[in-house]
Structure formats: structure tokens, C-alpha cells
PDB file of N, CA and C in Angstrom:
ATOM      1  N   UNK A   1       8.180 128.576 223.346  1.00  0.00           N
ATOM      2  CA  UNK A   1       7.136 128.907 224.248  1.00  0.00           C
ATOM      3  C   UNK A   1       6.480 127.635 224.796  1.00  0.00           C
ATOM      4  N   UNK A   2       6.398 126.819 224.175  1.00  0.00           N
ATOM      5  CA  UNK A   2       5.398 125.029 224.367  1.00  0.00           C
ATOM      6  C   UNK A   2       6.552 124.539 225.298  1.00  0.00           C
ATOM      7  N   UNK A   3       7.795 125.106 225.506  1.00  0.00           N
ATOM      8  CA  UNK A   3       8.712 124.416 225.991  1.00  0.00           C
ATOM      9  C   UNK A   3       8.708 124.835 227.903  1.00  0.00           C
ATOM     10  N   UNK A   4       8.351 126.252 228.121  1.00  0.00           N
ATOM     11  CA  UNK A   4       8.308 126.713 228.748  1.00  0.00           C
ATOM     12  C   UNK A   4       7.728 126.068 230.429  1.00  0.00           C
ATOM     13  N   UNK A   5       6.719 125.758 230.162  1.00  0.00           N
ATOM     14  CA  UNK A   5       6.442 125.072 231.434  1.00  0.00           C
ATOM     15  C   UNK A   5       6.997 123.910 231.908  1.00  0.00           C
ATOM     16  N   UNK A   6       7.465 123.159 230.854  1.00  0.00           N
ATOM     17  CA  UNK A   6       8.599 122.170 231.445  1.00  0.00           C
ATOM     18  C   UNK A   6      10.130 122.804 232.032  1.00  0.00           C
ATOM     19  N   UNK A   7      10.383 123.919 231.657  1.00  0.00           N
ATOM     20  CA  UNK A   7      11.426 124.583 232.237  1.00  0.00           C
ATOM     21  C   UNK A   7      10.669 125.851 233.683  1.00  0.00           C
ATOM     22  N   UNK A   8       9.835 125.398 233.863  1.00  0.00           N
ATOM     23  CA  UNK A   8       8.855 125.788 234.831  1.00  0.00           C
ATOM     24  C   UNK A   8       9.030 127.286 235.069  1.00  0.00           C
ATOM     25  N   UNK A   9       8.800 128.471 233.901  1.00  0.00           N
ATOM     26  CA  UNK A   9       8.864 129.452 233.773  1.00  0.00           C
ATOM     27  C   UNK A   9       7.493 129.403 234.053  1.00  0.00           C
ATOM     28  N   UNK A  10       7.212 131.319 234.272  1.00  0.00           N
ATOM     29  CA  UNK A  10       6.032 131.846 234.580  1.00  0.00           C
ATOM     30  C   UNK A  10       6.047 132.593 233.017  1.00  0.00           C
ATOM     31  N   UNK A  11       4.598 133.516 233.020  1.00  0.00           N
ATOM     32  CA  UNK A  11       4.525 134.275 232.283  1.00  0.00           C
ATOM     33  C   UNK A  11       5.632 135.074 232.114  1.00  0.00           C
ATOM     34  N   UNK A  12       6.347 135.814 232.818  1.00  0.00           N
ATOM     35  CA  UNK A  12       7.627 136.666 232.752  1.00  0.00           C
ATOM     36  C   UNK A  12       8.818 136.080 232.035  1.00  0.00           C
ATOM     37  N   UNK A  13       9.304 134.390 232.715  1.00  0.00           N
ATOM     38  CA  UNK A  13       9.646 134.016 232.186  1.00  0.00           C
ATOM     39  C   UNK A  13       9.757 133.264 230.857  1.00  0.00           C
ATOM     40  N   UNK A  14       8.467 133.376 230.576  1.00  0.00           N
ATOM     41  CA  UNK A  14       7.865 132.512 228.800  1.00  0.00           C
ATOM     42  C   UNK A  14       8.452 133.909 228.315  1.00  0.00           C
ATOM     43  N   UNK A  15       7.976 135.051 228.557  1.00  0.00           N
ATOM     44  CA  UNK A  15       8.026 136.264 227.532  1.00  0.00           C
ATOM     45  C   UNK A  15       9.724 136.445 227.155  1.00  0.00           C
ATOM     46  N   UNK A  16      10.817 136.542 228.276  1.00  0.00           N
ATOM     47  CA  UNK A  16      11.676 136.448 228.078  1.00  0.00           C
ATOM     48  C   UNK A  16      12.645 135.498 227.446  1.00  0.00           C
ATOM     49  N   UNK A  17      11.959 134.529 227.168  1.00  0.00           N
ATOM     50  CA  UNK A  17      12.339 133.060 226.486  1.00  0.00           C
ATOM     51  C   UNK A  17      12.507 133.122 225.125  1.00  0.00           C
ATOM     52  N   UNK A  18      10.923 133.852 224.953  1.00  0.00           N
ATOM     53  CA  UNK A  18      10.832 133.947 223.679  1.00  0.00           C
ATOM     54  C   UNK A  18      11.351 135.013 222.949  1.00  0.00           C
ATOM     55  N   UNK A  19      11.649 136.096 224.115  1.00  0.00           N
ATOM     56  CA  UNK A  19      12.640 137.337 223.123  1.00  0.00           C
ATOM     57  C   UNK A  19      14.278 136.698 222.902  1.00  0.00           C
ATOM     58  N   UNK A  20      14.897 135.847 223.510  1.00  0.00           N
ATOM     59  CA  UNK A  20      15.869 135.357 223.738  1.00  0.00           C
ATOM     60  C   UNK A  20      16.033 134.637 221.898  1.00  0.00           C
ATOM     61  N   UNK A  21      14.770 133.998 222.335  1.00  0.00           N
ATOM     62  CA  UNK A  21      14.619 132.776 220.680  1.00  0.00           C
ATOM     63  C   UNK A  21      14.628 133.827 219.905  1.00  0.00           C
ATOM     64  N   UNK A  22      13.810 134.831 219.827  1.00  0.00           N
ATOM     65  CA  UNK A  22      13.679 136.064 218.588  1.00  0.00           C
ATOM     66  C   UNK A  22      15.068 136.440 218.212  1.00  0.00           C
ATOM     67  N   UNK A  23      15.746 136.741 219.172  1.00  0.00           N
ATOM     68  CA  UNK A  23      16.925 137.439 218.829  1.00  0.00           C
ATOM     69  C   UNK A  23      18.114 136.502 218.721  1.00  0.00           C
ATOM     70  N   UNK A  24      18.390 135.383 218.634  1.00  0.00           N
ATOM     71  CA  UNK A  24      19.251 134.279 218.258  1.00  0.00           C
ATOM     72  C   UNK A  24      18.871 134.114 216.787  1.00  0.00           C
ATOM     73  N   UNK A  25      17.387 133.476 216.866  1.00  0.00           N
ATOM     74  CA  UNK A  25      16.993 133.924 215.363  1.00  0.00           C
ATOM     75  C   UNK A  25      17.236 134.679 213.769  1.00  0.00           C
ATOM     76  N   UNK A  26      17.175 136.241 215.027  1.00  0.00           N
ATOM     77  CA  UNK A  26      17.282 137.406 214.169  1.00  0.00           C
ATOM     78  C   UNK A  26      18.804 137.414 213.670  1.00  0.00           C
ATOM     79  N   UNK A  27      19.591 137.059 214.289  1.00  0.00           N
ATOM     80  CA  UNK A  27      21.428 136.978 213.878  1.00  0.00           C
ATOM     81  C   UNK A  27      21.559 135.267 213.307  1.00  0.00           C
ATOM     82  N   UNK A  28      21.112 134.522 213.462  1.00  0.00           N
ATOM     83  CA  UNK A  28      21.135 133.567 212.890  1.00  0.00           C
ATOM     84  C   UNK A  28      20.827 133.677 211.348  1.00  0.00           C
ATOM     85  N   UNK A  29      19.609 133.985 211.504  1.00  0.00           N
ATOM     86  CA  UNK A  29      18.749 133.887 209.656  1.00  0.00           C
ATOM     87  C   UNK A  29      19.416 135.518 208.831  1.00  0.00           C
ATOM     88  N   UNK A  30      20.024 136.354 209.303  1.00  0.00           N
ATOM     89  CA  UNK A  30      20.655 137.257 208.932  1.00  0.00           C
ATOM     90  C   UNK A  30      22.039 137.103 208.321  1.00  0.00           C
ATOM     91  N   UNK A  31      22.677 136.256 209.360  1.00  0.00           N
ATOM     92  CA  UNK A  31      23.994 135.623 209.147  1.00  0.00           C
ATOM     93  C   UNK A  31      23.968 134.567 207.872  1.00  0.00           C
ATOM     94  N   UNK A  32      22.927 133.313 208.112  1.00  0.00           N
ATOM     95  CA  UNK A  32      22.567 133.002 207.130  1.00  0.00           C
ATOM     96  C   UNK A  32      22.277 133.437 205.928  1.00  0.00           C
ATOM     97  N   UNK A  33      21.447 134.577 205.978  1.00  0.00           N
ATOM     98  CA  UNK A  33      21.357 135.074 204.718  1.00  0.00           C
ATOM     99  C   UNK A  33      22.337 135.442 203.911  1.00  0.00           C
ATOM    100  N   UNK A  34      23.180 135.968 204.515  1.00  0.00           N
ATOM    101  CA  UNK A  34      24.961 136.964 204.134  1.00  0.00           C
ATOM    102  C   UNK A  34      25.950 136.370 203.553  1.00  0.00           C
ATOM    103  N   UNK A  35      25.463 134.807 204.467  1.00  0.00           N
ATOM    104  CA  UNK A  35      26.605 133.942 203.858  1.00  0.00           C
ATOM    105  C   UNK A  35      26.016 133.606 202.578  1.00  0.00           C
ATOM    106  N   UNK A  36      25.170 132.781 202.139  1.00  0.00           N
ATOM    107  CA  UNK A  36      24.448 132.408 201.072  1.00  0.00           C
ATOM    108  C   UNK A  36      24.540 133.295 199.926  1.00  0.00           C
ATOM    109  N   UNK A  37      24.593 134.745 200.292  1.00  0.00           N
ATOM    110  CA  UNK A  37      24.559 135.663 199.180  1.00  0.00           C
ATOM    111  C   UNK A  37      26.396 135.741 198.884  1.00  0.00           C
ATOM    112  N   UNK A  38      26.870 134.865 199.064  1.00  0.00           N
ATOM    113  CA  UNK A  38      28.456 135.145 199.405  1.00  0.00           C
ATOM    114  C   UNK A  38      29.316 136.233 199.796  1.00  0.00           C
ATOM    115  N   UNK A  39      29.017 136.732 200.884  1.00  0.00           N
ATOM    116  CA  UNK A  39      29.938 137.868 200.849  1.00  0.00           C
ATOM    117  C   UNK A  39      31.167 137.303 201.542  1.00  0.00           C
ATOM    118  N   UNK A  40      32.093 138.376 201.906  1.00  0.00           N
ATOM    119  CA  UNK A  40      33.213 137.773 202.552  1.00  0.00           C
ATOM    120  C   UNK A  40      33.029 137.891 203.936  1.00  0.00           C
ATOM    121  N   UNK A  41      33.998 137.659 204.513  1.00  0.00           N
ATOM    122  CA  UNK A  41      33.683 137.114 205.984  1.00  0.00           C
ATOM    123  C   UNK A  41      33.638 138.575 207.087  1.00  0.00           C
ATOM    124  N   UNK A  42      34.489 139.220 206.287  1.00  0.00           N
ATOM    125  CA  UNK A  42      34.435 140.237 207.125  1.00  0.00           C
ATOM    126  C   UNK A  42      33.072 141.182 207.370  1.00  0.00           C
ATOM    127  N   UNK A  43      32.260 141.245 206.026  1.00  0.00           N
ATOM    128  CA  UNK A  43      31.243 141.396 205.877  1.00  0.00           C
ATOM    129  C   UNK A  43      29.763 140.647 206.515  1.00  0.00           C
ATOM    130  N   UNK A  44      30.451 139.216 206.836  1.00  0.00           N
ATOM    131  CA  UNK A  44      29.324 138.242 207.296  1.00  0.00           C
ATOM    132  C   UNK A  44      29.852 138.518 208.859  1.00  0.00           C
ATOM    133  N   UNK A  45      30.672 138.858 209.558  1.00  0.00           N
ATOM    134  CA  UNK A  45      30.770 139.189 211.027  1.00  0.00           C
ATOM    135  C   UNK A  45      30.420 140.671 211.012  1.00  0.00           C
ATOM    136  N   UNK A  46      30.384 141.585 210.148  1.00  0.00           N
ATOM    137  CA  UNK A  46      29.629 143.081 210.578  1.00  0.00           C
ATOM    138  C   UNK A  46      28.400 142.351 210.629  1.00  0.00           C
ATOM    139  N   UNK A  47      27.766 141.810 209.570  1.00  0.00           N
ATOM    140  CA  UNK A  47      26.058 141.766 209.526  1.00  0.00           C
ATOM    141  C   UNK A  47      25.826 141.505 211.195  1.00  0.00           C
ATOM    142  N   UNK A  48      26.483 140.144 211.331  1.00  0.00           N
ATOM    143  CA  UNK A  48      25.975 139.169 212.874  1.00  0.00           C
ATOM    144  C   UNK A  48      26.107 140.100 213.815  1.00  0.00           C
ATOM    145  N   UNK A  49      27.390 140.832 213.957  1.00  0.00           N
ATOM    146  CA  UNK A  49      27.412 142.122 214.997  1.00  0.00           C
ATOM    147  C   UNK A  49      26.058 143.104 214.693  1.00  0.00           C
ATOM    148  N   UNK A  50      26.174 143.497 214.152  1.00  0.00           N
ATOM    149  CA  UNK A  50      24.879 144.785 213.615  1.00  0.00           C
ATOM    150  C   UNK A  50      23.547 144.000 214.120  1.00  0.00           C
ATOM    151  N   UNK A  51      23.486 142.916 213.965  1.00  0.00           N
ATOM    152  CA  UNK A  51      22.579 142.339 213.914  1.00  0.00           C
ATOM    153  C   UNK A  51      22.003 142.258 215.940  1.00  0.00           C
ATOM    154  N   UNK A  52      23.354 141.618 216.218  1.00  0.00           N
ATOM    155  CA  UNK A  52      22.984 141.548 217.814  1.00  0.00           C
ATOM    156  C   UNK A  52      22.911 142.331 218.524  1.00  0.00           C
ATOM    157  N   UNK A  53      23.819 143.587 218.141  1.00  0.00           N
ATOM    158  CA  UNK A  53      23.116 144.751 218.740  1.00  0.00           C
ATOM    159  C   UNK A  53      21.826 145.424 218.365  1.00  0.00           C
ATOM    160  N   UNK A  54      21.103 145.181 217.387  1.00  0.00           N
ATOM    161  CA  UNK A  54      20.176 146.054 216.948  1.00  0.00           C
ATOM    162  C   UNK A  54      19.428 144.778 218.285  1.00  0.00           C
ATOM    163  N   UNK A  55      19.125 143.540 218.145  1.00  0.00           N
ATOM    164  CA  UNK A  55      18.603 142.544 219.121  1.00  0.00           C
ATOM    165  C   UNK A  55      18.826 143.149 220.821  1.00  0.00           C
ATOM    166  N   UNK A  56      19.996 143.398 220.836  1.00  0.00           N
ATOM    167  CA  UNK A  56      20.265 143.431 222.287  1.00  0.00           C
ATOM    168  C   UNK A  56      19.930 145.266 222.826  1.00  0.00           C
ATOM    169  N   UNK A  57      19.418 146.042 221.585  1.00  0.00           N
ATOM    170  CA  UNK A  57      18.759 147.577 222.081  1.00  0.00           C
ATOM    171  C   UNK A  57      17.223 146.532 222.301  1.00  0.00           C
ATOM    172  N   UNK A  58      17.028 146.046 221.141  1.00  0.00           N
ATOM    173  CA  UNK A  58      15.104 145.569 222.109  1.00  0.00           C
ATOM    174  C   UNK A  58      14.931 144.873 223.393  1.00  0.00           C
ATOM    175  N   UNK A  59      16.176 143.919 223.764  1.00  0.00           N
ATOM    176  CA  UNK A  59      16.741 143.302 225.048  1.00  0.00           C
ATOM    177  C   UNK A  59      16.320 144.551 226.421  1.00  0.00           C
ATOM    178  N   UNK A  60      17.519 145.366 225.925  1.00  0.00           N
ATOM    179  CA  UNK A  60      17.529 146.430 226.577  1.00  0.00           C
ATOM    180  C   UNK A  60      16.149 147.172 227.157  1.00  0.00           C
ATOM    181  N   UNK A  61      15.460 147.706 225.644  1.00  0.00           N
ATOM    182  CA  UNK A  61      14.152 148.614 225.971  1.00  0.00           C
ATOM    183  C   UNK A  61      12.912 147.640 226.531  1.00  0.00           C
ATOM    184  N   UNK A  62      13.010 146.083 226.407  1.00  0.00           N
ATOM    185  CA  UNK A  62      11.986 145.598 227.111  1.00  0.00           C
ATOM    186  C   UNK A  62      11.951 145.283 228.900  1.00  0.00           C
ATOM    187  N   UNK A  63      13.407 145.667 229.034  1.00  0.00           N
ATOM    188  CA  UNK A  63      13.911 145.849 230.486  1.00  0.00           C
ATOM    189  C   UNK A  63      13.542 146.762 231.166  1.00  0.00           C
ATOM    190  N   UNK A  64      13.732 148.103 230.513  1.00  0.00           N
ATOM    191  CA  UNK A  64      13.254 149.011 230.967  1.00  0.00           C
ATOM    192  C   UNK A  64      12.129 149.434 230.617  1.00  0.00           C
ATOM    193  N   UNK A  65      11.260 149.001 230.620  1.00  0.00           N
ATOM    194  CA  UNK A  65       9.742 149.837 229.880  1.00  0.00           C
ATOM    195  C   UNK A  65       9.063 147.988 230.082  1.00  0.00           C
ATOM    196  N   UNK A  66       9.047 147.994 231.806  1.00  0.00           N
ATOM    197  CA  UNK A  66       8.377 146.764 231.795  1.00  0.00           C
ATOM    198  C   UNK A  66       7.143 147.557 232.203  1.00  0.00           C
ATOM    199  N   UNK A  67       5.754 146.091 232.065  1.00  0.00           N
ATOM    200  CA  UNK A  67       4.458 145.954 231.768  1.00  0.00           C
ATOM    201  C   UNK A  67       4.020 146.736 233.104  1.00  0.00           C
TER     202      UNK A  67
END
């Protein structure tokens, strides 16, 4: 978000920035987690999938159900 006005976003664009960061995040530290707990791989690519879609339905519903 602090980054934002140097990439000379508006409010619309800060908000979308930061759902972008949320949801890289959210499959990142998930993925992370999966691996660490060792599972196998096939298991650590369902989580990251599961993961980006559950991210990319809030993608979705903040598209449609704007302010």
C-alpha cells in the first residue's frame, strides 16, 4: 500500500493492489505451511490450487459487488 503512489495508483487502484498482495500471500504462507509440515507434493500443489481459487472467488466477488 506505502508503495502505491509511487506506482501512481488511485484509491481503486491501492485497494486492488492490496487484494492482489492478500492473495499471493494467502497461497504463499499456505503452501509454505504444507511444505514444512512435509507432505508430499501432490498434496502441496492441491493446497496452492485450493488455495488460489478460494483467493480468486474474493477476486471475483470484489469485482462484482463494487463500492
Amino acid at each position: 500500500m506505502a508503495v502505491s503512489p509511487f506506482l501512481g495508483l488511485g484509491p481503486g487502484g491501492t485497494a486492488w493492489l492490496g487484494l492482489a498482495v492478500a492473495l499471493v500471500e494467502q497461497v504463499g504462507w499456505a503452501t509454505a505451511a504444507i511444505v514444512r509440515a512435509g507432505a508430499p507434493r501432490r498434496v502441496v500443489a492441491a493446497t496452492g490450487v485450493v488455495n488460489l481459487l478460494l483467493g480468486l472467488v474474493i477476486v471475483a466477488a470484489k469485482a462484482v459487488i463494487q463500492h
